[in-house]
Protein backbone atom coordinates (compact mmCIF):
# COMPACT_ATOMS: atom_id res chain seq x y z
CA UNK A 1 -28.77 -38.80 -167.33
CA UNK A 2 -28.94 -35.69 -165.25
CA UNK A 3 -27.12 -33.28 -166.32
CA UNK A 4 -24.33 -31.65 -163.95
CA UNK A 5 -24.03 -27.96 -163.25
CA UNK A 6 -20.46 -26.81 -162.01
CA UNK A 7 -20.71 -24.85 -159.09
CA UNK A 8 -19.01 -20.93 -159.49
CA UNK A 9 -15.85 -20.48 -157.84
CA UNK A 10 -16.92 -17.62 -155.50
CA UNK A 11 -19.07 -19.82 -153.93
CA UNK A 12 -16.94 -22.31 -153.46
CA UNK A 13 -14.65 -20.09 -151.48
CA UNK A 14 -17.40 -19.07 -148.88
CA UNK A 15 -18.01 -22.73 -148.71
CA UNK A 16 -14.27 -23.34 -147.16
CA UNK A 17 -14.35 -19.90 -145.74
CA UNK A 18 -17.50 -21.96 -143.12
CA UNK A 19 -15.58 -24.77 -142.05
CA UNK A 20 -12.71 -22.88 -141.44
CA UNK A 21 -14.58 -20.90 -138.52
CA UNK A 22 -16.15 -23.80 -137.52
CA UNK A 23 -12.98 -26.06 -137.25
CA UNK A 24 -11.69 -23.20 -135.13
CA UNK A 25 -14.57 -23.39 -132.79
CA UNK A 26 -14.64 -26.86 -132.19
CA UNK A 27 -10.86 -26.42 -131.36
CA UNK A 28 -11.51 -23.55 -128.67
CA UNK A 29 -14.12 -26.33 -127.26
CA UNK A 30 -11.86 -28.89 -127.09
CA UNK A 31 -9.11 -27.21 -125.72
CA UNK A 32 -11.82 -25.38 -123.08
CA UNK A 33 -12.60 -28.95 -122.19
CA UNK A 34 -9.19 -30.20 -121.66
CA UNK A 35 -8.66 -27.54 -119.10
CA UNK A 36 -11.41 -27.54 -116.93
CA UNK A 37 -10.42 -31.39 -117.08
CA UNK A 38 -6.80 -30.56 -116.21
CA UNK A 39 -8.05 -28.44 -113.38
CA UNK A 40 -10.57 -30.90 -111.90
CA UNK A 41 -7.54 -33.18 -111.35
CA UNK A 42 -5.10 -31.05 -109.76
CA UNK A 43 -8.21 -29.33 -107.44
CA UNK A 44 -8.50 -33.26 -106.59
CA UNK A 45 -5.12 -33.98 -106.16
CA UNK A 46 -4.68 -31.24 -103.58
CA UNK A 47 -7.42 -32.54 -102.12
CA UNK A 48 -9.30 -28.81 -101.97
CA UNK A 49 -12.91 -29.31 -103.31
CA UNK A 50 -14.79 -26.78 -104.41
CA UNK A 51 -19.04 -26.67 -104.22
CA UNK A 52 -21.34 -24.73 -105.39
CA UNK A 53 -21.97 -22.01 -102.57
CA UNK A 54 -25.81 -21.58 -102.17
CA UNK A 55 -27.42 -18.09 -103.15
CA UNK A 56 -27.86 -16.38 -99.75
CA UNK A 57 -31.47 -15.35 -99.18
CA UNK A 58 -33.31 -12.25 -98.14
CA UNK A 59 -34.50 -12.98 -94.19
CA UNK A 60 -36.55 -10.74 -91.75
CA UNK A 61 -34.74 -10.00 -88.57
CA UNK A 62 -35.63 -11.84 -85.79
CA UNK A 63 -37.56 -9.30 -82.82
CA UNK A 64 -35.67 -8.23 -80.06
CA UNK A 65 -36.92 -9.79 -76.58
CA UNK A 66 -38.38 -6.98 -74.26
CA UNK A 67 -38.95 -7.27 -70.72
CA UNK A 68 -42.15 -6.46 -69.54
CA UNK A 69 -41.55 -3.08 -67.07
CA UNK A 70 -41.65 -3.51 -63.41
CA UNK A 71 -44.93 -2.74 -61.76
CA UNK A 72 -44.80 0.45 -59.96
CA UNK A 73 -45.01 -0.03 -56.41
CA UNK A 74 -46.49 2.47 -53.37
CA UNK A 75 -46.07 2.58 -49.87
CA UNK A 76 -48.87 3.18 -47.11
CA UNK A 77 -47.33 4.34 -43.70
CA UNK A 78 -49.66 4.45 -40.27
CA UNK A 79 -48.94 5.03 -36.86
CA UNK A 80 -50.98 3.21 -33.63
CA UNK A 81 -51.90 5.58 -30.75
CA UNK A 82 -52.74 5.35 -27.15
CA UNK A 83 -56.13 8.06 -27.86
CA UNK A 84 -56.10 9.02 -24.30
CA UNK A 85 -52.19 9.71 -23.66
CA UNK A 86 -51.27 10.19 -27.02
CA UNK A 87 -48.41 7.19 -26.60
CA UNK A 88 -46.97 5.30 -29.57
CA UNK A 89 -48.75 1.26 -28.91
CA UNK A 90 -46.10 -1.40 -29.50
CA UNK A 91 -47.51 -5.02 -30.59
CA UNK A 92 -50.97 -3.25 -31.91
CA UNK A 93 -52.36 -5.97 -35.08
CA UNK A 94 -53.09 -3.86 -38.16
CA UNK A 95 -54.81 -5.58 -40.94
CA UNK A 96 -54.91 -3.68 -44.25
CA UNK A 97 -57.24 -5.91 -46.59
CA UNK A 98 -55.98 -9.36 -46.61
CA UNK A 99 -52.23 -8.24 -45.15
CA UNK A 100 -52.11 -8.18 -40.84
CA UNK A 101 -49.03 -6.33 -39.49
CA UNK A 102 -48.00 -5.02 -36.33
CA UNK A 103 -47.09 -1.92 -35.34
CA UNK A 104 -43.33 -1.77 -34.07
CA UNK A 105 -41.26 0.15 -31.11
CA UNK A 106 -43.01 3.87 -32.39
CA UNK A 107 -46.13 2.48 -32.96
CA UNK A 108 -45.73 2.39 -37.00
CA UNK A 109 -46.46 0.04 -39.85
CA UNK A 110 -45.97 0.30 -43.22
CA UNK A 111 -47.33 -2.06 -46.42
CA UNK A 112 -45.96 -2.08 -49.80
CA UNK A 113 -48.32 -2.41 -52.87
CA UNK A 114 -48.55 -2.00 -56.42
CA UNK A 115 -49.83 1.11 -56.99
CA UNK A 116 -53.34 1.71 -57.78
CA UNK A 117 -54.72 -0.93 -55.12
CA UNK A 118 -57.49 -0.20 -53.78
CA UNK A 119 -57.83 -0.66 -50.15
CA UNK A 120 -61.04 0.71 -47.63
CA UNK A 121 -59.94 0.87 -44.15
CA UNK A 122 -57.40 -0.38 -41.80
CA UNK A 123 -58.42 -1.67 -38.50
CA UNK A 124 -56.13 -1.61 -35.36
CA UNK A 125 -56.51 -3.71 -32.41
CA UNK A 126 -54.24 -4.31 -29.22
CA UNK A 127 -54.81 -6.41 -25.93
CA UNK A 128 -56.73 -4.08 -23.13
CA UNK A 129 -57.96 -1.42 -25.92
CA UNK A 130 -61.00 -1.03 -28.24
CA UNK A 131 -60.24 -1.68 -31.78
CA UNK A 132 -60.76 1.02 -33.98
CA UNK A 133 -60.84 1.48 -37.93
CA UNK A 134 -60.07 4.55 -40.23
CA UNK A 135 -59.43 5.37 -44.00
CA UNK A 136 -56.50 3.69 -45.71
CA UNK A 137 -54.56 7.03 -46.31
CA UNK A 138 -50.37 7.24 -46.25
CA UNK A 139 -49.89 8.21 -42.92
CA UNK A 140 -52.83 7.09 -41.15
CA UNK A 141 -53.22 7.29 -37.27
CA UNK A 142 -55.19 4.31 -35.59
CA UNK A 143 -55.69 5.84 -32.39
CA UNK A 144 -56.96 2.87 -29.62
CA UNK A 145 -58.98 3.71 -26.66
CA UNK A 146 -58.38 1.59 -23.08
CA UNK A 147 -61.00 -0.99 -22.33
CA UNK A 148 -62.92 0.67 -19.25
CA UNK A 149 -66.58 2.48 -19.32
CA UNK A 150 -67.92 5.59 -18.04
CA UNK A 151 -70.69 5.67 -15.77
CA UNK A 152 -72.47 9.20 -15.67
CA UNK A 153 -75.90 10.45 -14.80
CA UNK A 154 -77.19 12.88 -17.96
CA UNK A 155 -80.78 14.61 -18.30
CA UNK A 156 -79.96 14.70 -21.56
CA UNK A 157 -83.60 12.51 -22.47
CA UNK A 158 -86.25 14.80 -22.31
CA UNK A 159 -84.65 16.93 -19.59
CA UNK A 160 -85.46 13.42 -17.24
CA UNK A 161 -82.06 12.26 -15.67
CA UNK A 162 -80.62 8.48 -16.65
CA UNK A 163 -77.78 6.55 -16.25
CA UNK A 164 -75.88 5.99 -19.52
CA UNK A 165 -72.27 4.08 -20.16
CA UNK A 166 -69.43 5.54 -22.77
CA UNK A 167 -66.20 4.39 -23.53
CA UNK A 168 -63.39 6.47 -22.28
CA UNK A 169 -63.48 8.68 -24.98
CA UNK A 170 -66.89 8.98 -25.03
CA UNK A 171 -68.01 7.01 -27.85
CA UNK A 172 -70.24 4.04 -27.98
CA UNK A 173 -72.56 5.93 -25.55
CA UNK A 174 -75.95 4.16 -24.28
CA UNK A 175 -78.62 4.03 -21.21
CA UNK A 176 -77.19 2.00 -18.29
CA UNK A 177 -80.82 1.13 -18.69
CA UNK A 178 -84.03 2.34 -20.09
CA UNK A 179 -86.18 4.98 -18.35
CA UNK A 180 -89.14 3.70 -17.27
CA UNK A 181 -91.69 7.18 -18.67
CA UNK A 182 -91.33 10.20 -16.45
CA UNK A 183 -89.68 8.79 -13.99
CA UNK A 184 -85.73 9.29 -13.14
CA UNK A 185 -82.72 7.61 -12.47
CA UNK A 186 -79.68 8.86 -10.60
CA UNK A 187 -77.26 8.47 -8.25
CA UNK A 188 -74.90 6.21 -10.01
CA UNK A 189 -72.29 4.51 -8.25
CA UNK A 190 -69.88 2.21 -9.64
CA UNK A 191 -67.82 -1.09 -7.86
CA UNK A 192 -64.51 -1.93 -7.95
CA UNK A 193 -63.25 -3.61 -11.01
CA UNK A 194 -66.37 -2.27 -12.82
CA UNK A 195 -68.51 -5.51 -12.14
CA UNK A 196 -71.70 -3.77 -10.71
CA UNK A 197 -73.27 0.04 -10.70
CA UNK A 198 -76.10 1.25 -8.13
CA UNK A 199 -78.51 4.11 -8.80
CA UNK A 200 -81.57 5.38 -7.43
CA UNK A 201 -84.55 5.44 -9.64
CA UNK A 202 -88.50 6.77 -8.73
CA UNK A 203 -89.47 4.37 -11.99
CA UNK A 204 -91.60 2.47 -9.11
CA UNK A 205 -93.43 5.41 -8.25
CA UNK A 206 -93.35 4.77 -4.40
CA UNK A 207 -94.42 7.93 -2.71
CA UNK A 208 -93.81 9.29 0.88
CA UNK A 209 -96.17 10.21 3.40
CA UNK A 210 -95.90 13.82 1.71
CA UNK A 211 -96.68 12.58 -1.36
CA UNK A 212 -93.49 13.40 -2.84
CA UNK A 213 -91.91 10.19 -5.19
CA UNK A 214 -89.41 8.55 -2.44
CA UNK A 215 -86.46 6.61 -4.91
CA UNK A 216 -85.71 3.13 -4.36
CA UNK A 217 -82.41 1.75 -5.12
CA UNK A 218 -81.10 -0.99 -7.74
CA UNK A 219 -78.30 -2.76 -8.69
CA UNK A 220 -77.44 -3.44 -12.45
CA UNK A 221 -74.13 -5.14 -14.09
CA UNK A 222 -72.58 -3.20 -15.92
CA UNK A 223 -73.20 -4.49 -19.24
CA UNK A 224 -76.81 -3.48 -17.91
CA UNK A 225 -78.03 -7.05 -17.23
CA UNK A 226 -79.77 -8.52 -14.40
CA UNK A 227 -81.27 -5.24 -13.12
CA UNK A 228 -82.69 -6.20 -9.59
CA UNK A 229 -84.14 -3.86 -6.72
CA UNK A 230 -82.05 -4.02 -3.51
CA UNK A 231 -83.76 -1.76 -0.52
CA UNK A 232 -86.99 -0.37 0.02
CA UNK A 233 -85.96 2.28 2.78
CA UNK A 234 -87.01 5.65 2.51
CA UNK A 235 -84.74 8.26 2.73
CA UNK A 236 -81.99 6.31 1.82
CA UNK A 237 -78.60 8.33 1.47
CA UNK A 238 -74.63 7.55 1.47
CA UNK A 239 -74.86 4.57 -0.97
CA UNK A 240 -71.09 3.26 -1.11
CA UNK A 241 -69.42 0.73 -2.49
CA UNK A 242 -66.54 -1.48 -0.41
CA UNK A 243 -62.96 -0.80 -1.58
CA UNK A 244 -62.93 -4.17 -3.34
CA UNK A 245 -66.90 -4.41 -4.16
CA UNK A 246 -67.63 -7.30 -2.45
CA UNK A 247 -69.96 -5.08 -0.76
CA UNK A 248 -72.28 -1.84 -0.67
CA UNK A 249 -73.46 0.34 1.88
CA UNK A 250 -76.37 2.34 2.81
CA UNK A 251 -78.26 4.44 5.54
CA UNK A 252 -82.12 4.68 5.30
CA UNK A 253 -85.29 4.26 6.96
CA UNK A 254 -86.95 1.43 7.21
CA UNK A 255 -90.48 2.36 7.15
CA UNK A 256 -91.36 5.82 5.94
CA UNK A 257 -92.85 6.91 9.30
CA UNK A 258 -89.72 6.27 11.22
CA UNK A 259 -87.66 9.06 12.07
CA UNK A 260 -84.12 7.41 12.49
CA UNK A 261 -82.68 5.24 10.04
CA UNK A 262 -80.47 1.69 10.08
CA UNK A 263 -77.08 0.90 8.10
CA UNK A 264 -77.24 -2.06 5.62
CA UNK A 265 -74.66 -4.00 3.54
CA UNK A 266 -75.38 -6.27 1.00
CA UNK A 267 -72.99 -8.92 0.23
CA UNK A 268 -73.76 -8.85 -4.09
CA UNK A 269 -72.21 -12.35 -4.56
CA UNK A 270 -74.54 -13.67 -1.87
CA UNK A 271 -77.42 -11.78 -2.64
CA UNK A 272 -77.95 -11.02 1.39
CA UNK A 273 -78.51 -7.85 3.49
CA UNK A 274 -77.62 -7.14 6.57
CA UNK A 275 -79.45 -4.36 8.33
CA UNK A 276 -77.85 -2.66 11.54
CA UNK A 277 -79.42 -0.10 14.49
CA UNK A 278 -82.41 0.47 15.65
CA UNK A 279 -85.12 2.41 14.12
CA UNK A 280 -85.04 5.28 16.84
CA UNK A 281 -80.89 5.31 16.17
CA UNK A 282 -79.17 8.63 13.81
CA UNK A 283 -76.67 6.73 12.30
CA UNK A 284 -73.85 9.40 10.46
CA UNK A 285 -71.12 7.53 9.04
CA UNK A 286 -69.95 4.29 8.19
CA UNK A 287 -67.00 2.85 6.69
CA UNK A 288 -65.34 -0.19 5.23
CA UNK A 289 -61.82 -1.47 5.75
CA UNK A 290 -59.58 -1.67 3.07
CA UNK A 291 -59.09 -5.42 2.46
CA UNK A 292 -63.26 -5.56 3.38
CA UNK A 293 -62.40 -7.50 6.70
CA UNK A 294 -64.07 -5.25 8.69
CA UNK A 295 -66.97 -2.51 8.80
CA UNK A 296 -67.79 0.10 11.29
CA UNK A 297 -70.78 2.59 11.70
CA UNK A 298 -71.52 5.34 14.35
CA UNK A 299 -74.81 6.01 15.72
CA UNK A 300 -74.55 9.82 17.37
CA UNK A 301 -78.38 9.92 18.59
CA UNK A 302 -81.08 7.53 20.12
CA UNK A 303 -83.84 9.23 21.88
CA UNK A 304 -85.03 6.57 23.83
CA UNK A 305 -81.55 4.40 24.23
CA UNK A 306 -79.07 6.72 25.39
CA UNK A 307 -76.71 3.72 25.84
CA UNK A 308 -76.83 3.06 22.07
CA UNK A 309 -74.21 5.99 21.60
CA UNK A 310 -71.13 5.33 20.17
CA UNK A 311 -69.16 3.56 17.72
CA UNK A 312 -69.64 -0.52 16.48
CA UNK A 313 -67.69 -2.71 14.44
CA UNK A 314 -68.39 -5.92 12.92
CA UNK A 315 -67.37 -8.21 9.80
CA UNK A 316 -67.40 -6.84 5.98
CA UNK A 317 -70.40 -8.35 5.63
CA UNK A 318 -72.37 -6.25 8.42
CA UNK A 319 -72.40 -9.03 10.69
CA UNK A 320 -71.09 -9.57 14.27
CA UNK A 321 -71.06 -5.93 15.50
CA UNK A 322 -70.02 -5.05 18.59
CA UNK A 323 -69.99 -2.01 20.48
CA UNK A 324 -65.99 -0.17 20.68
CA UNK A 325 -66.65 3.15 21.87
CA UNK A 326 -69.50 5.55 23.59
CA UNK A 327 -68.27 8.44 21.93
CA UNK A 328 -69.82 9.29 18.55
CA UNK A 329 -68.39 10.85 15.40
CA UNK A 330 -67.22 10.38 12.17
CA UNK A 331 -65.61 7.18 11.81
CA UNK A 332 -62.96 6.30 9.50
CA UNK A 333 -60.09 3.01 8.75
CA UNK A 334 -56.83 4.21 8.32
CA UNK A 335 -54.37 2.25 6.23
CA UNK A 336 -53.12 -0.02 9.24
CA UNK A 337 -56.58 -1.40 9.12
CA UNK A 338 -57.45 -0.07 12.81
CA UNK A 339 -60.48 2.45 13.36
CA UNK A 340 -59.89 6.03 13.92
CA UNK A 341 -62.41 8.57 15.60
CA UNK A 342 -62.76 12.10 17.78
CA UNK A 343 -64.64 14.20 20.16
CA UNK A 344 -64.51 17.62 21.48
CA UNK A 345 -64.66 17.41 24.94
CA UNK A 346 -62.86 19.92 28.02
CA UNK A 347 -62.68 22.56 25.05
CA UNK A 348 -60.04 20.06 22.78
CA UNK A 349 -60.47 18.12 20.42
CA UNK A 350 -59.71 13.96 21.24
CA UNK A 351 -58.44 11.87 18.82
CA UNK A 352 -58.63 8.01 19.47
CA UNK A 353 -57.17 4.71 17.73
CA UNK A 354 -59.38 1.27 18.10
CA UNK A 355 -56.49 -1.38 16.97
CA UNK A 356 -58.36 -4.56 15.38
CA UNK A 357 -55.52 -6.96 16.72
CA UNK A 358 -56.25 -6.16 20.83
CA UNK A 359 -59.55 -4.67 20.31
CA UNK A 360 -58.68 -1.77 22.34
CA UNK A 361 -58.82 1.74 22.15
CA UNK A 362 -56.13 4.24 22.69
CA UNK A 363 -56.11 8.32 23.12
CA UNK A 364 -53.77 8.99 20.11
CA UNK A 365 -52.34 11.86 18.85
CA UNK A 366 -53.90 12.84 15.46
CA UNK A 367 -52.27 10.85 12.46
CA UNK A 368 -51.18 13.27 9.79
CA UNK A 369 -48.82 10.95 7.92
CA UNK A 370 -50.87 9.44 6.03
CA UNK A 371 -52.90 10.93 2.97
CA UNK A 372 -56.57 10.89 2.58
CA UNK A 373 -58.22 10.00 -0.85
CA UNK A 374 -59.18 7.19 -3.08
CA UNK A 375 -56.36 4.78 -3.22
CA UNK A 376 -55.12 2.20 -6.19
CA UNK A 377 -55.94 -0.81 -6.65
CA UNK A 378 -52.51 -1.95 -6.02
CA UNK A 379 -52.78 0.00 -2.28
CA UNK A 380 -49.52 1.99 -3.47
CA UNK A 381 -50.57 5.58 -4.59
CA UNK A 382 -53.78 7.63 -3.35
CA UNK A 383 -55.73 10.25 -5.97
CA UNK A 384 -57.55 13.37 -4.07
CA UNK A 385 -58.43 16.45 -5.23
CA UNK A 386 -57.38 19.42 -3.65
CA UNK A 387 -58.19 23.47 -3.70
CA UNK A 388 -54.95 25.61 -4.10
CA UNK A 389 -54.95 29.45 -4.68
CA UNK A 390 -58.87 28.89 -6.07
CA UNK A 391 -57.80 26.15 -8.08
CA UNK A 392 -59.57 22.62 -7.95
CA UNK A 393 -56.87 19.97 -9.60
CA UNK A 394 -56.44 16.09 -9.25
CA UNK A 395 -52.98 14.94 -7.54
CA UNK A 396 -51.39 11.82 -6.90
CA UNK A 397 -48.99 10.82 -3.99
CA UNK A 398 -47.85 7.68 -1.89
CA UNK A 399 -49.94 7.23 1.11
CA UNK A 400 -47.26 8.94 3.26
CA UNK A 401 -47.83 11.92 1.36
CA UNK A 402 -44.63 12.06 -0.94
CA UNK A 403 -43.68 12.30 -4.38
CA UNK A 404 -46.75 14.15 -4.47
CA UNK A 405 -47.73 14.75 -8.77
CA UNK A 406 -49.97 17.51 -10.00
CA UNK A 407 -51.96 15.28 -12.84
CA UNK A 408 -54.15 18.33 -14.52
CA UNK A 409 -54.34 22.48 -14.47
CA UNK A 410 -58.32 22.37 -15.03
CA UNK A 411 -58.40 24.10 -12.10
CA UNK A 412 -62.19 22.98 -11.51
CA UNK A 413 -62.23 19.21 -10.27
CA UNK A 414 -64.35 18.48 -7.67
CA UNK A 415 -65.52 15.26 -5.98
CA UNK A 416 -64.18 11.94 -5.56
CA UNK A 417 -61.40 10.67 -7.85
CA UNK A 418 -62.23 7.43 -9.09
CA UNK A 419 -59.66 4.92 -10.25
CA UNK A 420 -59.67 2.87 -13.52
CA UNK A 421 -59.53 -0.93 -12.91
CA UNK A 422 -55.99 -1.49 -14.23
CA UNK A 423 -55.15 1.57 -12.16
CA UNK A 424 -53.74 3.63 -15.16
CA UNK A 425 -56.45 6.13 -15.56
CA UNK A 426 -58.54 8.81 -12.89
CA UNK A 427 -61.61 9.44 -13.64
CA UNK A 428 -63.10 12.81 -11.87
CA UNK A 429 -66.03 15.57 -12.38
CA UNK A 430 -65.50 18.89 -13.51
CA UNK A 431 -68.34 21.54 -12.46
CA UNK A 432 -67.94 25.53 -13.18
CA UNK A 433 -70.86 27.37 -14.92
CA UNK A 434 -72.04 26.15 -17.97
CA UNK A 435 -70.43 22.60 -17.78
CA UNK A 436 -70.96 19.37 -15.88
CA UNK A 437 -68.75 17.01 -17.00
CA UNK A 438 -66.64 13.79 -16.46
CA UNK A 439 -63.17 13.47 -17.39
CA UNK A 440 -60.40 11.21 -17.64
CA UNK A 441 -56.31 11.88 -17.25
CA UNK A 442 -53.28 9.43 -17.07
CA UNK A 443 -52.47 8.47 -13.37
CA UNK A 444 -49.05 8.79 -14.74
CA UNK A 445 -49.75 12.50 -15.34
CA UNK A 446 -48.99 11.87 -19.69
CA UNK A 447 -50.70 14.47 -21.74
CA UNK A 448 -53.53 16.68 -20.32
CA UNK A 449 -56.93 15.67 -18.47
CA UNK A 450 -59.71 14.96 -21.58
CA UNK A 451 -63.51 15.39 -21.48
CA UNK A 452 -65.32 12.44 -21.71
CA UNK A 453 -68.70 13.11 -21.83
CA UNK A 454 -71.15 16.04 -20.37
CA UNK A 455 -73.31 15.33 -18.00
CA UNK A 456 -76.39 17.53 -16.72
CA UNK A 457 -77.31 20.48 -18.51
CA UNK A 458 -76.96 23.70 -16.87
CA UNK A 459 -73.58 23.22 -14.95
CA UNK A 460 -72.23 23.01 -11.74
CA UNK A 461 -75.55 25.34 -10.10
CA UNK A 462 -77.77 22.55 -11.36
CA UNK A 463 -75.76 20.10 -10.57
């Protein structure tokens, strides 16, 4: 039998001294239970529930949203120009790249870009002008010449003189036609409306019975097609055109050994000629109506036919001419469409009137009411030149000589005015020393008379 050891007292005592604390603790645990129980219920009972609130977590911030900058934006400005008058052109088509505008009231346009594009040229064009192009710069100036051409006679080839074309401003400048070697052309004369031009040329090499070269004469269109001779006489002088260029007038010899000379006109449409007078006549003037219905030449000397004296008048054409008048001089139409003429006879000076709806002819007094010069083509204003105090200008006026216009202060026109086709330009020489030139001025009299083009070298003496 085992034998049985009594435990010592102080032991015992720390024995009790254990369950003690833990008797307490499982008290505190109970009575921790009860009240979370107690305060389950009421949280229940007041309906108020309470959860576990999730542990917030560390986020980026989300980028702000930028707008992308506007694209900067620039502005190209232009104007549109008449080049000859300096005028502002309303309606004129600009296109800038792929972009067409049109130029407003003053002439301007504008285009707005981003900046930094990258344009070449503008180009300008308007109805009755040339287009034109120029850099695409802020503030550009498109300036538009008038649709019309130049005819002029240069010996600028080779000192050898030719007939060459330009635009009004004297660009796009060419031979009428080629020069045929040494040989020359000259003479020039332009039609109405621009259609047709006649020179003289010696490219055929025809020479006189003094061996000299004797010119023939030609007609070209204008573009310089369908270049055809149209007389053969020698001699041939006062080549003019009709006032609407249905015809063109000449006086030459018909054989090279006669001494007088005959009047032609050649209808151009028809391609006929007409030849009046007979070889022993002096024939020193002609002259067309001014609507072209009729045409009238003077004969002042036939040795052998004193009876062929005097004035004749037939059709625009040349044809059906009668005999008017024995007395011979210069013969002109006045604007009434009747025939006017003179003679010095009993130490005075006659002045006569042939009116075309009797036929007859009157002793007048001389007609000074009505101007002399190259008229319109709308028969409303006439252009002359005229010497004043030394000085050679262009003027315009009504044919009754008022609301005369002074259109340039070049002081050295000379010749014949000649009249654009849409009547808004004149077209004249200048001649002084040094300078032989053509130039061009507003028939409205806007901005000052411009050069065109020179012509022969060596000025008005070699002219």
């Amino acid at each position: 039998m085992a034998e049985l050891h009594e435990i010592p007292i102080h032991h015992r005592k720390r024995h009790k001294n254990l369950k003690l604390v833990i008797a307490l603790l499982c008290m505190v645990l109970v009575v921790g239970v009860a009240y979370i129980g107690y305060r389950v219920g009421q949280t229940q009972k007041g309906k108020t529930v309470f959860t576990e609130q999730p542990v917030p977590t560390q986020t980026q911030p989300l980028p702000a949203v930028v707008e992308p900058p506007a694209p900067a934006m620039a502005t190209l400005k232009g104007t549109v120009k008449n080049k000859i008058t300096d005028q502002s052109l309303t309606g004129a088509t600009v296109t800038i790249g792929d972009t067409v505008l049109t130029s407003d009231a003053s002439g301007a346009f504008s285009l707005t870009t981003k900046a930094g594009t990258t344009f070449t040229d503008a180009t300008a064009s308007a109805q009755g002008y040339v287009s034109a192009s120029t850099k695409t710069i802020d503030g550009m100036v498109l300036a538009l010449v008038p649709d019309g051409k130049v005819v002029y006679v240069s010996n600028k080839n080779g000192g050898k003189k030719g007939v060459y074309t330009t635009n009004y401003d004297g660009s796009d400048e060419k031979a009428l036609v080629p020069r045929v070697g040494d040989t020359e052309d000259y003479d020039a004369g332009v039609s109405t409306h621009d259609r047709y031009v006649t020179f003289m040329s010696t490219r055929d090499k025809r020479k006189n019975h003094y061996g000299s070269d004797d010119p023939t004469l030609y007609l070209v269109k204008i573009d310089g097609t369908g270049l055809v001779t149209i007389s053969n006489f020698f001699g041939i002088t006062q080549v003019q055109w009709s006032p609407v260029g249905a015809y063109v007038a000449w006086i030459g010899r018909e054989n090279d050994d006669d001494t007088f000379s005959k009047v032609a006109v050649r209808d151009i449409d028809a391609g006929t000629t007409v030849y009046n007078g007979d070889p022993g006549d002096s024939i020193n003037s002609y002259a067309f109506a001014k609507d072209e219905s009729k045409f009238a030449f003077s004969v002042s000397y036939n040795p052998s036919t004193q009876s062929r004296k005097g004035i004749y008048v037939g059709d625009g054409d040349g044809k059906n001419v009668k005999k008017i008048s024995d007395v011979s001089s210069y013969v002109t139409f006045n604007s009434d469409g009747n025939i006017e003429f003179s003679e010095y006879t009993n130490s005075k000076q006659v002045y006569y009137t042939w009116f075309h709806d009797s036929g007859v002819v009157k002793e007048t007094a001389r007609d000074e009411s009505k101007r002399a010069g190259s008229i319109s083509p709308d028969g409303i204003t006439v252009a002359y030149i005229e010497n004043r105090d030394g000085k050679s200008n262009v003027f315009t006026s009504k044919q009754d000589k008022s609301g005369e216009k002074q259109l340039t202060t070049i002081d050295t026109a000379t010749g014949s005015p000649r009249w654009s086709q849409d009547g808004a330009y004149i077209i004249f020489d200048s001649n002084k020393t040094g300078e032989s030139a053509k130039y061009i001025v507003s028939a409205q009299g806007i901005g000052a008379a411009q050069k065109v083009t020179d012509q022969l070298a060596g000025g008005y003496g070699y002219y």
